[in-house]
PDB file of N, CA and C in Angstrom:
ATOM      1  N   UNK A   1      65.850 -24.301  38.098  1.00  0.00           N
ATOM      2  CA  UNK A   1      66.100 -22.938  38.505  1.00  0.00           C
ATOM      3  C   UNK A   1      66.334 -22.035  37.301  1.00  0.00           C
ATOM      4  N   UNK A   2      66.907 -22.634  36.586  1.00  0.00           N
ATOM      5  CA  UNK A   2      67.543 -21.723  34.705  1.00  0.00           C
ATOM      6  C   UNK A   2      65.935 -21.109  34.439  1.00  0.00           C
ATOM      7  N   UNK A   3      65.092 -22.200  34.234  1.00  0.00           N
ATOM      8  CA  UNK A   3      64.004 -22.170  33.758  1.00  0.00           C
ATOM      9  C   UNK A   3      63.225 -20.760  34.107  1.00  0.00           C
ATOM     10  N   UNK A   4      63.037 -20.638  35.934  1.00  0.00           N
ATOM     11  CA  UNK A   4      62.341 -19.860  36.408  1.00  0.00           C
ATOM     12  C   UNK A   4      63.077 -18.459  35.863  1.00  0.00           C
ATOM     13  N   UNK A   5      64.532 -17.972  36.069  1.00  0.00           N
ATOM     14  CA  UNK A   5      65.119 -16.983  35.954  1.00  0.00           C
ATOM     15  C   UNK A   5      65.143 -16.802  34.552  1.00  0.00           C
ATOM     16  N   UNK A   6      64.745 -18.023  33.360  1.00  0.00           N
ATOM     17  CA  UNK A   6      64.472 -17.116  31.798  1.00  0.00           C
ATOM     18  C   UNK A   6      62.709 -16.827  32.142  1.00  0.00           C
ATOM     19  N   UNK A   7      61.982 -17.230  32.884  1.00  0.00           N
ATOM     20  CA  UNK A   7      60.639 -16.971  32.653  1.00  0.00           C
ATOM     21  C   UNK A   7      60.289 -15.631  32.912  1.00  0.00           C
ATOM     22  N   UNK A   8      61.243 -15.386  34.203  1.00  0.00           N
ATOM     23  CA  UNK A   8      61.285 -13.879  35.286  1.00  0.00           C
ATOM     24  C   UNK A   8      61.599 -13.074  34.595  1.00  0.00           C
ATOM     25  N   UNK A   9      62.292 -13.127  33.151  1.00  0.00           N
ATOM     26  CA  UNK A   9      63.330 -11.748  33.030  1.00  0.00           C
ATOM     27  C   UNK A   9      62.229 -11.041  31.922  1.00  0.00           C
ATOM     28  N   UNK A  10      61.982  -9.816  31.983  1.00  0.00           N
ATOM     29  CA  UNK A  10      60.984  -9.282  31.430  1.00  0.00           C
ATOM     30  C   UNK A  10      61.297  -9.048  29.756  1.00  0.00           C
ATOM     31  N   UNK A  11      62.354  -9.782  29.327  1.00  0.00           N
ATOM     32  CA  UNK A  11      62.501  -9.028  28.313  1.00  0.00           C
ATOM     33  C   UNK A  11      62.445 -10.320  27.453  1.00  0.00           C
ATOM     34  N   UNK A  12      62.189 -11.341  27.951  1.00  0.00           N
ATOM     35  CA  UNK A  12      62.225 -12.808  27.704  1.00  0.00           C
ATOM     36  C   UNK A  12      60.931 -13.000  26.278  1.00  0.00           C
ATOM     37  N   UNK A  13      60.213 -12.797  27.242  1.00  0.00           N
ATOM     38  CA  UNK A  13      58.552 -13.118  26.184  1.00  0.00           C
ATOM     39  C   UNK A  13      57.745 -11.435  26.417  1.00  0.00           C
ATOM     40  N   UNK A  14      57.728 -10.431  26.193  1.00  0.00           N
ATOM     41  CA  UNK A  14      57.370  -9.334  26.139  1.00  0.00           C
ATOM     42  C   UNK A  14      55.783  -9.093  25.193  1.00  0.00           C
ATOM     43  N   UNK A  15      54.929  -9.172  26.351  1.00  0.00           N
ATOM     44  CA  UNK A  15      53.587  -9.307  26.080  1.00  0.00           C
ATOM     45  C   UNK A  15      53.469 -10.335  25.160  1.00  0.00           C
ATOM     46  N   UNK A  16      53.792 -11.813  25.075  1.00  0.00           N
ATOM     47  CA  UNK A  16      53.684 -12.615  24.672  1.00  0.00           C
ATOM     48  C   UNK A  16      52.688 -13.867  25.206  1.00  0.00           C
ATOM     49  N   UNK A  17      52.622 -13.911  26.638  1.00  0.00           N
ATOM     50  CA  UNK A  17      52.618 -14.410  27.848  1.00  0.00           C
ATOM     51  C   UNK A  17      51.507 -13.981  28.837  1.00  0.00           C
ATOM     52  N   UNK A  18      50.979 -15.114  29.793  1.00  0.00           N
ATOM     53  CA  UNK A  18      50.340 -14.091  30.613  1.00  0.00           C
ATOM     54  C   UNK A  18      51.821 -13.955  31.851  1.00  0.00           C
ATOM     55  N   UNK A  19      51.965 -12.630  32.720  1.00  0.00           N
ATOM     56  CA  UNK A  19      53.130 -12.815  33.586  1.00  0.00           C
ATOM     57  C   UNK A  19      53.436 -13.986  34.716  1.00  0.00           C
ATOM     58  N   UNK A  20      55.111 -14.088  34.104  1.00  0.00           N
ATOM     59  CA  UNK A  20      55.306 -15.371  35.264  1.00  0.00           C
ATOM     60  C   UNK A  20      56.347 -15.459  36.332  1.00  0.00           C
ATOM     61  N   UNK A  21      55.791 -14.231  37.247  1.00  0.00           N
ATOM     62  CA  UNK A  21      56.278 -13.320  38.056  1.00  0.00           C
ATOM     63  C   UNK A  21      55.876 -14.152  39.657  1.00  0.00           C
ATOM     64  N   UNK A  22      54.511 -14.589  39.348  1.00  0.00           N
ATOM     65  CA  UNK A  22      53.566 -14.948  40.567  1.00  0.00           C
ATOM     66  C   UNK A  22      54.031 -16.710  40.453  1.00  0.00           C
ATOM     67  N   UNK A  23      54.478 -17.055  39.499  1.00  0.00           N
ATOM     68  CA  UNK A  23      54.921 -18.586  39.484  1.00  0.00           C
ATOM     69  C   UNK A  23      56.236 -19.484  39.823  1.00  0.00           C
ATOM     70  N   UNK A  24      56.267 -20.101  40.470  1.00  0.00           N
ATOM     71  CA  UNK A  24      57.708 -20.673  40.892  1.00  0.00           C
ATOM     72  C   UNK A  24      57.828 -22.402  40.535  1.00  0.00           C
ATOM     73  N   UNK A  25      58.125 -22.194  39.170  1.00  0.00           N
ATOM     74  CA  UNK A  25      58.093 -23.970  37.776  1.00  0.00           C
ATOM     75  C   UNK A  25      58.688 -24.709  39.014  1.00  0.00           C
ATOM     76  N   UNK A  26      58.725 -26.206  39.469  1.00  0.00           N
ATOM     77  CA  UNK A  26      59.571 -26.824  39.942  1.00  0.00           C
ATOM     78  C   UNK A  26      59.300 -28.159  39.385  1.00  0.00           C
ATOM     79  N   UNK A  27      58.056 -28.524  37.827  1.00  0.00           N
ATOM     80  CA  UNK A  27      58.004 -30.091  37.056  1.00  0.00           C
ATOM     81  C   UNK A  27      57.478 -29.565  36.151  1.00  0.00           C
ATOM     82  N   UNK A  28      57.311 -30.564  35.237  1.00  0.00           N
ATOM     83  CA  UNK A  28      56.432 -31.106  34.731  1.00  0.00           C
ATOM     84  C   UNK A  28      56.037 -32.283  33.944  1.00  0.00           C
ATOM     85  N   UNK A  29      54.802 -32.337  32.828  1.00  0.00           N
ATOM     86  CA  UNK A  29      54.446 -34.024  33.039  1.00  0.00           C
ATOM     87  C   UNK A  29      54.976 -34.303  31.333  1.00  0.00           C
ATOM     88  N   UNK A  30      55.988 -33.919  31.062  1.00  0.00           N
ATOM     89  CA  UNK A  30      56.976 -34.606  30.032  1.00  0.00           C
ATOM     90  C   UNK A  30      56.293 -34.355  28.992  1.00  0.00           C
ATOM     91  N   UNK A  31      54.957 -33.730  28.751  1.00  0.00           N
ATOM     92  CA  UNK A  31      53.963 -33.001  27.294  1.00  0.00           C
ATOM     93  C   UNK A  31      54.292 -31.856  27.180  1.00  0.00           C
ATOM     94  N   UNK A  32      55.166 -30.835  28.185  1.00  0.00           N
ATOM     95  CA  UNK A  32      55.588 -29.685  28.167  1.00  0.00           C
ATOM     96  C   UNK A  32      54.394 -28.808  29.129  1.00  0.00           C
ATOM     97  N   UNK A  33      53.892 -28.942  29.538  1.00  0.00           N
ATOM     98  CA  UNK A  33      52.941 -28.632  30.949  1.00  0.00           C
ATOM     99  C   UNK A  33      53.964 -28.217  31.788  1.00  0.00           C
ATOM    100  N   UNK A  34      53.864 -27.347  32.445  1.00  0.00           N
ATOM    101  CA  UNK A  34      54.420 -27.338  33.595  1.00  0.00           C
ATOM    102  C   UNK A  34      53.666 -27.037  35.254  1.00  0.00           C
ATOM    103  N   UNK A  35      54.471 -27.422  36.579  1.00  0.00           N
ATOM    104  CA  UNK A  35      53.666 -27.252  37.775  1.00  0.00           C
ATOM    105  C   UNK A  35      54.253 -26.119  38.358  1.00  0.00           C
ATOM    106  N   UNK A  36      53.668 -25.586  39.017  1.00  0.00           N
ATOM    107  CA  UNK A  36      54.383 -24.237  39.641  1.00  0.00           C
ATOM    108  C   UNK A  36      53.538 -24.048  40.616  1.00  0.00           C
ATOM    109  N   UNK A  37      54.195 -23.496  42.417  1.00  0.00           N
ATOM    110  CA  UNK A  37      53.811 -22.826  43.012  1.00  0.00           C
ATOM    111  C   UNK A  37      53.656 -21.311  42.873  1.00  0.00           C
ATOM    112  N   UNK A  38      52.590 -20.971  43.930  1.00  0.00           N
ATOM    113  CA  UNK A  38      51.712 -19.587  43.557  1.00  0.00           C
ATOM    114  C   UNK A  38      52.984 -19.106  44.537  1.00  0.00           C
ATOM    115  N   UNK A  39      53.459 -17.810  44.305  1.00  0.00           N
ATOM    116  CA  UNK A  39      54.132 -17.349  45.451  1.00  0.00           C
ATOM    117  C   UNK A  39      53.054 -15.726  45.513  1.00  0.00           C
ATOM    118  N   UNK A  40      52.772 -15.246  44.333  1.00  0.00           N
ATOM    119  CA  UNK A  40      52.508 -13.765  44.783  1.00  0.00           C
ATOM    120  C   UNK A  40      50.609 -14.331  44.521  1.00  0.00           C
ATOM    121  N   UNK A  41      49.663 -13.911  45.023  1.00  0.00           N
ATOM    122  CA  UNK A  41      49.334 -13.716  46.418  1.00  0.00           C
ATOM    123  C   UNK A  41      49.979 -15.031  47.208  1.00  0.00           C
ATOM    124  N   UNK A  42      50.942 -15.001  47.818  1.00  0.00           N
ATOM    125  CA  UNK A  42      50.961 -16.561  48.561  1.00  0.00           C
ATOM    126  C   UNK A  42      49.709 -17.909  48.732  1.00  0.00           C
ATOM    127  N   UNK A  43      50.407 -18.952  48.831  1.00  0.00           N
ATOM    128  CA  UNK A  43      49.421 -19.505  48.949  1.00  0.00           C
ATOM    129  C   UNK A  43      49.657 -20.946  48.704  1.00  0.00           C
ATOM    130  N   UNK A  44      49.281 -22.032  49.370  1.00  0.00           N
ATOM    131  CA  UNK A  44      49.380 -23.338  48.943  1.00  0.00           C
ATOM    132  C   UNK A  44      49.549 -24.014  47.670  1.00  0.00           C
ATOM    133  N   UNK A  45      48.257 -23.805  46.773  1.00  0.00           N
ATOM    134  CA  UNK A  45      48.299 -24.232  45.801  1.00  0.00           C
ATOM    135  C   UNK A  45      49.112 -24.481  44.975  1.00  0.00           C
ATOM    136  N   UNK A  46      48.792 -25.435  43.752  1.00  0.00           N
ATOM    137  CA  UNK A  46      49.749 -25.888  42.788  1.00  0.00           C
ATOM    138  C   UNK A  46      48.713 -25.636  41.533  1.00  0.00           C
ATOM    139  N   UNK A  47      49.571 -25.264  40.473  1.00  0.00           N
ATOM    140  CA  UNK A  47      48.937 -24.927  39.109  1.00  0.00           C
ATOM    141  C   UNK A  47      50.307 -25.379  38.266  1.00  0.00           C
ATOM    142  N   UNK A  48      49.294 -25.770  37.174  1.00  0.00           N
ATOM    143  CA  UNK A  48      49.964 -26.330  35.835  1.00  0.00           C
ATOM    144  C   UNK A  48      49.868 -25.460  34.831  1.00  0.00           C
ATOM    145  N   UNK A  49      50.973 -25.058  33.836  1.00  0.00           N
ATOM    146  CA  UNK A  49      50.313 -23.792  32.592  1.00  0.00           C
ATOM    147  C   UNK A  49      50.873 -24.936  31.622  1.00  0.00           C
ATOM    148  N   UNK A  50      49.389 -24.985  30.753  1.00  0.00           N
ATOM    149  CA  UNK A  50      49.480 -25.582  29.791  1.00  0.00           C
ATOM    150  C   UNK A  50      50.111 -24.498  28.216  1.00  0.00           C
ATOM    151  N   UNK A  51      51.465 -25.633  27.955  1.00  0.00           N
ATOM    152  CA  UNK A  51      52.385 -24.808  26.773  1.00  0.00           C
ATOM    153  C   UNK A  51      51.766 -24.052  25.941  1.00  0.00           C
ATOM    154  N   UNK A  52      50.181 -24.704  25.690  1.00  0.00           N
ATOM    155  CA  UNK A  52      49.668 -24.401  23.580  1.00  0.00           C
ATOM    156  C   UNK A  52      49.215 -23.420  24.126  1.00  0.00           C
ATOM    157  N   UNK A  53      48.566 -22.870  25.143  1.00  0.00           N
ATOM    158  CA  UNK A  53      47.365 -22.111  25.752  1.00  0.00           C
ATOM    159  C   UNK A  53      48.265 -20.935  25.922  1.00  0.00           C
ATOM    160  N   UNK A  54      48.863 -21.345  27.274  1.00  0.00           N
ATOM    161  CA  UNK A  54      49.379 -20.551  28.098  1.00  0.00           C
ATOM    162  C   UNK A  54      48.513 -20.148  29.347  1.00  0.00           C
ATOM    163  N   UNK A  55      47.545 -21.010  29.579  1.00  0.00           N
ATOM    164  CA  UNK A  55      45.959 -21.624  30.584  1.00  0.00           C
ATOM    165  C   UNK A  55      46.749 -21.668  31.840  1.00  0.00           C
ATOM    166  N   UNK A  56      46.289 -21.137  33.069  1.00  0.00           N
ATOM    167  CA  UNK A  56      47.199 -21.686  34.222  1.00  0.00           C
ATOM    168  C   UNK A  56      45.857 -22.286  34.777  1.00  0.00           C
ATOM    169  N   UNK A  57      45.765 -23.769  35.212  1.00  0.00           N
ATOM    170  CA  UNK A  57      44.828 -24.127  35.976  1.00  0.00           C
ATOM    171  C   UNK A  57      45.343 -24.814  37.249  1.00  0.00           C
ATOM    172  N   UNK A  58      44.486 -24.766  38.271  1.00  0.00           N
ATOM    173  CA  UNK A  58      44.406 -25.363  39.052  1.00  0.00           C
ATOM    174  C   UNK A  58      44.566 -26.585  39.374  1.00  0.00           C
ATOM    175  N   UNK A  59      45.732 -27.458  40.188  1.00  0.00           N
ATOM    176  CA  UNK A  59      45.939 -29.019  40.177  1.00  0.00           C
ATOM    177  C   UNK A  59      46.046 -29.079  41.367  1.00  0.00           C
ATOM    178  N   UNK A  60      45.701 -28.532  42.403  1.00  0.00           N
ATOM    179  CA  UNK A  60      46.542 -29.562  43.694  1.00  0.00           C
ATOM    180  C   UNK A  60      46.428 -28.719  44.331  1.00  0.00           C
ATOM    181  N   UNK A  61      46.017 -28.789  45.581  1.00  0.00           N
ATOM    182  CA  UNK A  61      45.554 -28.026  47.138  1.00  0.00           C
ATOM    183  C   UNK A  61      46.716 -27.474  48.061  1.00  0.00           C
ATOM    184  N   UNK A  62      48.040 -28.139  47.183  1.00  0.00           N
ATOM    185  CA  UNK A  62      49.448 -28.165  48.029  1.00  0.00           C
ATOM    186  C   UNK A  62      50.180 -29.083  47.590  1.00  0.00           C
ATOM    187  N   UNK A  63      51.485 -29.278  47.969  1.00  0.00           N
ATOM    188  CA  UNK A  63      52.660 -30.861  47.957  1.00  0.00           C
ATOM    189  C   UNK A  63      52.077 -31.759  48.099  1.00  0.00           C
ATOM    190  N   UNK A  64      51.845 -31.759  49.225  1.00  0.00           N
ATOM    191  CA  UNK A  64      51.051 -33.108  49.613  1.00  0.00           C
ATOM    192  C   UNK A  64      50.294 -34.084  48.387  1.00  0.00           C
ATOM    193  N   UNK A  65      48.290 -32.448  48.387  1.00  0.00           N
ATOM    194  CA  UNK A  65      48.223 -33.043  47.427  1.00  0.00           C
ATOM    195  C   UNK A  65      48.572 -33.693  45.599  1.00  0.00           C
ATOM    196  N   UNK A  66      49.370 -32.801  45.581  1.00  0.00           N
ATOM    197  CA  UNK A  66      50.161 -32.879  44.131  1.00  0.00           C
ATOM    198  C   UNK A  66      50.853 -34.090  43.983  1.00  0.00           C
ATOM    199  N   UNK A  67      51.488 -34.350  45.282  1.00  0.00           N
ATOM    200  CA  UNK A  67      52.224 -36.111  45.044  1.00  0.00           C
ATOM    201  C   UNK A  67      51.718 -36.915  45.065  1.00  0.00           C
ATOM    202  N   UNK A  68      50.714 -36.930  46.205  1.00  0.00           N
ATOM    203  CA  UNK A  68      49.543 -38.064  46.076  1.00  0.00           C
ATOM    204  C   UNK A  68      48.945 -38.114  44.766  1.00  0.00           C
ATOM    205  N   UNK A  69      48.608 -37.174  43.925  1.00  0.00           N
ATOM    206  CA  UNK A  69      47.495 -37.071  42.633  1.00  0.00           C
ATOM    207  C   UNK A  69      48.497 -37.504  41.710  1.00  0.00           C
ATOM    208  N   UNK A  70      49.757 -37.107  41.633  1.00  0.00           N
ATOM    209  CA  UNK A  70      50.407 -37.198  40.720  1.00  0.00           C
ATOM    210  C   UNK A  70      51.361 -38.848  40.351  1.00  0.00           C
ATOM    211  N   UNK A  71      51.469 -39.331  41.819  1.00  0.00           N
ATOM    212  CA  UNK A  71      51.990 -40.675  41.880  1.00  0.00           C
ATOM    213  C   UNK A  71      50.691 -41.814  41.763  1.00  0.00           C
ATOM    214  N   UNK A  72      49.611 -41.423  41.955  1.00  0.00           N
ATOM    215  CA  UNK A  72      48.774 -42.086  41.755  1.00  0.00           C
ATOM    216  C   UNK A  72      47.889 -42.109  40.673  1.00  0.00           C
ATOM    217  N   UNK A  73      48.174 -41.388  39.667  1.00  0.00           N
ATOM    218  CA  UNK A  73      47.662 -41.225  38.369  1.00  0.00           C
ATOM    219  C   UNK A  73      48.281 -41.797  37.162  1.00  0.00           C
ATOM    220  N   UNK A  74      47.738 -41.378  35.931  1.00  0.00           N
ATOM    221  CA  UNK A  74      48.615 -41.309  35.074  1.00  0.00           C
ATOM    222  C   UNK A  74      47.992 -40.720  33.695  1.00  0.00           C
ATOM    223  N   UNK A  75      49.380 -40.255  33.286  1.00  0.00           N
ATOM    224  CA  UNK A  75      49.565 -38.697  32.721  1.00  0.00           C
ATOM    225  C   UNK A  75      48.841 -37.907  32.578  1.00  0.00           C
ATOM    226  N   UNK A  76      48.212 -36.988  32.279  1.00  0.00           N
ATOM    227  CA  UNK A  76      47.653 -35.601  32.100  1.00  0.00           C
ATOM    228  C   UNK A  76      46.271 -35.698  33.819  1.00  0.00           C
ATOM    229  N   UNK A  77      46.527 -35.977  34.806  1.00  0.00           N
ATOM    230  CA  UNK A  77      45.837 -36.432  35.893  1.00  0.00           C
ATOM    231  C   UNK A  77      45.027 -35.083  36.480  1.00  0.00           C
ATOM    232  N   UNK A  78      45.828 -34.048  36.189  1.00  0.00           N
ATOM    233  CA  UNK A  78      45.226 -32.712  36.917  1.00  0.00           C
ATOM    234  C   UNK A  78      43.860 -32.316  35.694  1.00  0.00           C
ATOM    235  N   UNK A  79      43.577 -32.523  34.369  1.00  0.00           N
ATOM    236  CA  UNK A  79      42.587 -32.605  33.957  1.00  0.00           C
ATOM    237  C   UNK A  79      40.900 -32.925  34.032  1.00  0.00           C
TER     238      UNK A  79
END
């Protein structure tokens, strides 16, 4: 929760960043990746923003699929 509320606060990373307003962090895969639900447009999906980039891609259709992919993989799996 710390995490999301330093990501939210605008004064944090100031045009540093793409905005992480639409993202809600709740993992990630221990390389510094993180997973986040989409909240603004709503929506199922799961996306990972990769640290070096700052890349948000696409991993997972939902929970569901994110646990299944993610317990059944191993490491960097959404690639």
């Amino acid at each position: 929760m710390e995490e999301n509320l330093l990501f939210w606060s605008p004064d944090t990373f100031p045009g540093l960043y793409m905005p992480f307003d639409p993202l809600l962090f709740f993992g990630d895969n221990g390389g510094g990746d993180q997973f986040a639900f989409v909240l603004t447009p709503e929506r199922p999906d799961i996306f990972v923003r990769d640290h070096e980039n700052d890349s948000r891609l696409w991993a997972a259709r939902g929970l569901e699929d994110y646990l299944h992919s993610s317990l059944a993989g191993d490491g960097d799996w959404y690639r």
